[in-house]
C-alpha atoms as a PDB file:
ATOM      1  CA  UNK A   1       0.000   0.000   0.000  1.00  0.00           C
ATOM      2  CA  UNK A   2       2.850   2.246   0.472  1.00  0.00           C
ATOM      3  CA  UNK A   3       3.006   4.111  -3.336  1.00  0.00           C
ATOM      4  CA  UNK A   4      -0.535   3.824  -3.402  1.00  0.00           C
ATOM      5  CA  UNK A   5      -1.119   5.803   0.484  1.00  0.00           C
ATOM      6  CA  UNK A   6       1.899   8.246  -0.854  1.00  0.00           C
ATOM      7  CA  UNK A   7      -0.391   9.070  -4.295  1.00  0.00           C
ATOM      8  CA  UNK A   8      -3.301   9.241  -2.061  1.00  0.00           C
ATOM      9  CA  UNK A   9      -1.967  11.683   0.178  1.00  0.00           C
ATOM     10  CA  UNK A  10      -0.205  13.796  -2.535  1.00  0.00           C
ATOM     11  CA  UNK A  11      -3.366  14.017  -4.179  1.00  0.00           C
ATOM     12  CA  UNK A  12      -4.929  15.030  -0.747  1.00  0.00           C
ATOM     13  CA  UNK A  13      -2.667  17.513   0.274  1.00  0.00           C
ATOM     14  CA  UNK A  14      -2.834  19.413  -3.068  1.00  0.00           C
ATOM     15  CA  UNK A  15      -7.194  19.253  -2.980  1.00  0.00           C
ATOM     16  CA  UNK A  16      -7.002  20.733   0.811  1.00  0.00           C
ATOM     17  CA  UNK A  17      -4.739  23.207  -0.003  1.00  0.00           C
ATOM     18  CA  UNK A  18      -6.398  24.393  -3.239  1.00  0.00           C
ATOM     19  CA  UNK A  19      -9.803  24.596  -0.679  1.00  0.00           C
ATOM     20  CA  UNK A  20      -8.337  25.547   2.258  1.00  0.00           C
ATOM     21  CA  UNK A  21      -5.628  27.672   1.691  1.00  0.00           C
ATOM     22  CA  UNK A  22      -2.965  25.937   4.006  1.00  0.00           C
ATOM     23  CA  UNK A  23      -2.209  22.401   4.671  1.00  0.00           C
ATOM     24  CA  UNK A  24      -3.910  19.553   6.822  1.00  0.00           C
ATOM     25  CA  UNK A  25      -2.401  18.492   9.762  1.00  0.00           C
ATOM     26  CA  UNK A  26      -0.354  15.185  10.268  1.00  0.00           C
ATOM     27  CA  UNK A  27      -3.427  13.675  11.938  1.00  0.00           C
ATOM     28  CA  UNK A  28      -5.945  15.085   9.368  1.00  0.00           C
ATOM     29  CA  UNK A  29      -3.863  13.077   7.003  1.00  0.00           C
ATOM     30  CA  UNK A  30      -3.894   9.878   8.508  1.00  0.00           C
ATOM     31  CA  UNK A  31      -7.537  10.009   9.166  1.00  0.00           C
ATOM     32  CA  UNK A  32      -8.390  10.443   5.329  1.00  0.00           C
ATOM     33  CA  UNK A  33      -6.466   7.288   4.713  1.00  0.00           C
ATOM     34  CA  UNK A  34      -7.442   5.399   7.790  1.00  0.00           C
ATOM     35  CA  UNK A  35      -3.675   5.948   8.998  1.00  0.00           C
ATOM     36  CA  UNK A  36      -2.395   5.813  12.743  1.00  0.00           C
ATOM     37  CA  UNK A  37      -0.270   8.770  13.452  1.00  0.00           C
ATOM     38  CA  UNK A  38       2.734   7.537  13.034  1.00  0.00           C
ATOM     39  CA  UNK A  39       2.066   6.142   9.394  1.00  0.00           C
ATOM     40  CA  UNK A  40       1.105   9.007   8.032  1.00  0.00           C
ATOM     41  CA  UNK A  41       4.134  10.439   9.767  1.00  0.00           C
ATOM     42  CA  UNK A  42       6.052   7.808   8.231  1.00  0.00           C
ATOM     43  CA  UNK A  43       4.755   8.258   4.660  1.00  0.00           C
ATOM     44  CA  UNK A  44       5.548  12.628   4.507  1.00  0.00           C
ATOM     45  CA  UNK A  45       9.081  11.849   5.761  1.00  0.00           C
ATOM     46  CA  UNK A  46       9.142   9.660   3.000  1.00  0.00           C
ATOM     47  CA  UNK A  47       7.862  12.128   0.534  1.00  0.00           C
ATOM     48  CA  UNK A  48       9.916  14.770   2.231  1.00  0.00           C
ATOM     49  CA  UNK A  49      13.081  12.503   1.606  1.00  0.00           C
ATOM     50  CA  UNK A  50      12.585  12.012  -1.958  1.00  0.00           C
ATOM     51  CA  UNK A  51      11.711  15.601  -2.485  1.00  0.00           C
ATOM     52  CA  UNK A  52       7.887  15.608  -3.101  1.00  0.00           C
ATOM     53  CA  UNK A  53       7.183  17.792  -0.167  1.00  0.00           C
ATOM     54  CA  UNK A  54       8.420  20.068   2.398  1.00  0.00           C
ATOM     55  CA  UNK A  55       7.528  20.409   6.180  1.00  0.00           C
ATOM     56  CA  UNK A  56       8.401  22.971   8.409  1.00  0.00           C
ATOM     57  CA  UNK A  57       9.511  21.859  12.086  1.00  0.00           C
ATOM     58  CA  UNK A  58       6.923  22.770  15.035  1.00  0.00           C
ATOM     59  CA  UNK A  59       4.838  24.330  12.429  1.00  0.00           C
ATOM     60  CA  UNK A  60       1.475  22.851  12.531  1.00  0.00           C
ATOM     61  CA  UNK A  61       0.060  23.043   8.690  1.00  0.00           C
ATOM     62  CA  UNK A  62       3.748  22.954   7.466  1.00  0.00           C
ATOM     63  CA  UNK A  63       3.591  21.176   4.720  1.00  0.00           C
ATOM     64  CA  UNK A  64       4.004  22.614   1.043  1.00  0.00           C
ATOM     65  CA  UNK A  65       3.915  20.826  -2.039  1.00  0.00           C
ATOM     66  CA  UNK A  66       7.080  21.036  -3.967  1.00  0.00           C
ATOM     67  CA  UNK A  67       6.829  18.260  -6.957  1.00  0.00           C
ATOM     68  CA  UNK A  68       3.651  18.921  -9.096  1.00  0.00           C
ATOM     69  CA  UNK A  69       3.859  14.952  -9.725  1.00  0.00           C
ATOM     70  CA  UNK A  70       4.718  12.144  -6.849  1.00  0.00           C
ATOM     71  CA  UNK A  71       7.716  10.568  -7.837  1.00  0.00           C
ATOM     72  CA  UNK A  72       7.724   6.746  -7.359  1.00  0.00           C
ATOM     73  CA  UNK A  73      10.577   4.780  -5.599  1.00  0.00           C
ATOM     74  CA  UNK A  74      12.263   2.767  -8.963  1.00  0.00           C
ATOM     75  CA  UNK A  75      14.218  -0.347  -7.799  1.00  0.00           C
ATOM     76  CA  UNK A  76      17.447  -0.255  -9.197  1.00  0.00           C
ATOM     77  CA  UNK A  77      18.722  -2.000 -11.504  1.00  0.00           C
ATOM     78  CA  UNK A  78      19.510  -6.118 -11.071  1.00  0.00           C
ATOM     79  CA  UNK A  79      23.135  -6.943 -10.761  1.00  0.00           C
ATOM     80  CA  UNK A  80      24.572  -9.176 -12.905  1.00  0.00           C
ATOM     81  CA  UNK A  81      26.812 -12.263 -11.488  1.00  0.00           C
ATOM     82  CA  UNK A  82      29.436 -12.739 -13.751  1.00  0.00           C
ATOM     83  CA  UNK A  83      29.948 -15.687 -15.583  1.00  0.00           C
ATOM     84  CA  UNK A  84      32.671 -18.407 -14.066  1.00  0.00           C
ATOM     85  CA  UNK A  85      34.789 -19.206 -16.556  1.00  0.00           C
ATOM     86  CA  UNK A  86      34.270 -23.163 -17.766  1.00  0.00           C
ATOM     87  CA  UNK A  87      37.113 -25.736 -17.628  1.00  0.00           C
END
């Protein structure tokens, strides 16, 4: 569920602030989801890691939206074992 909650909440944050004005709350987000606290917490560090948003310490509504499109986590590319030479 983890890209899918992260698309969910991008495309939450950007309808509340477009109605609102200012940003939910950390708790406002994980009660649109269904989230505990501390996954939604979990989910805008992640989003704030990988450059999607921004959040502003001890500031309430802090949030601001910084990529106009989530970015999805891409699993690098498989490795290769190189071949043992045969005898």
């Amino acid at each position: 569920m983890s890209g899918d909650a992260r698309q969910k909440i991008y495309a939450y944050l950007k309808h509340y602030i477009e109605t609102h004005g200012y940003a939910p709350t950390v708790r406002e987000v994980g009660a649109y989801l269904g989230l505990s606290y501390g996954s939604a917490l979990y989910h805008l560090r992640w989003m704030e890691r990988h450059g999607q948003i921004r959040r502003k310490r001890g500031i309430t509504r802090g949030i601001t939206l910084l990529s106009e499109k989530p970015v999805e986590r891409t699993k690098p590319p498989a490795r290769r074992r190189a071949k043992s030479p045969r005898r």
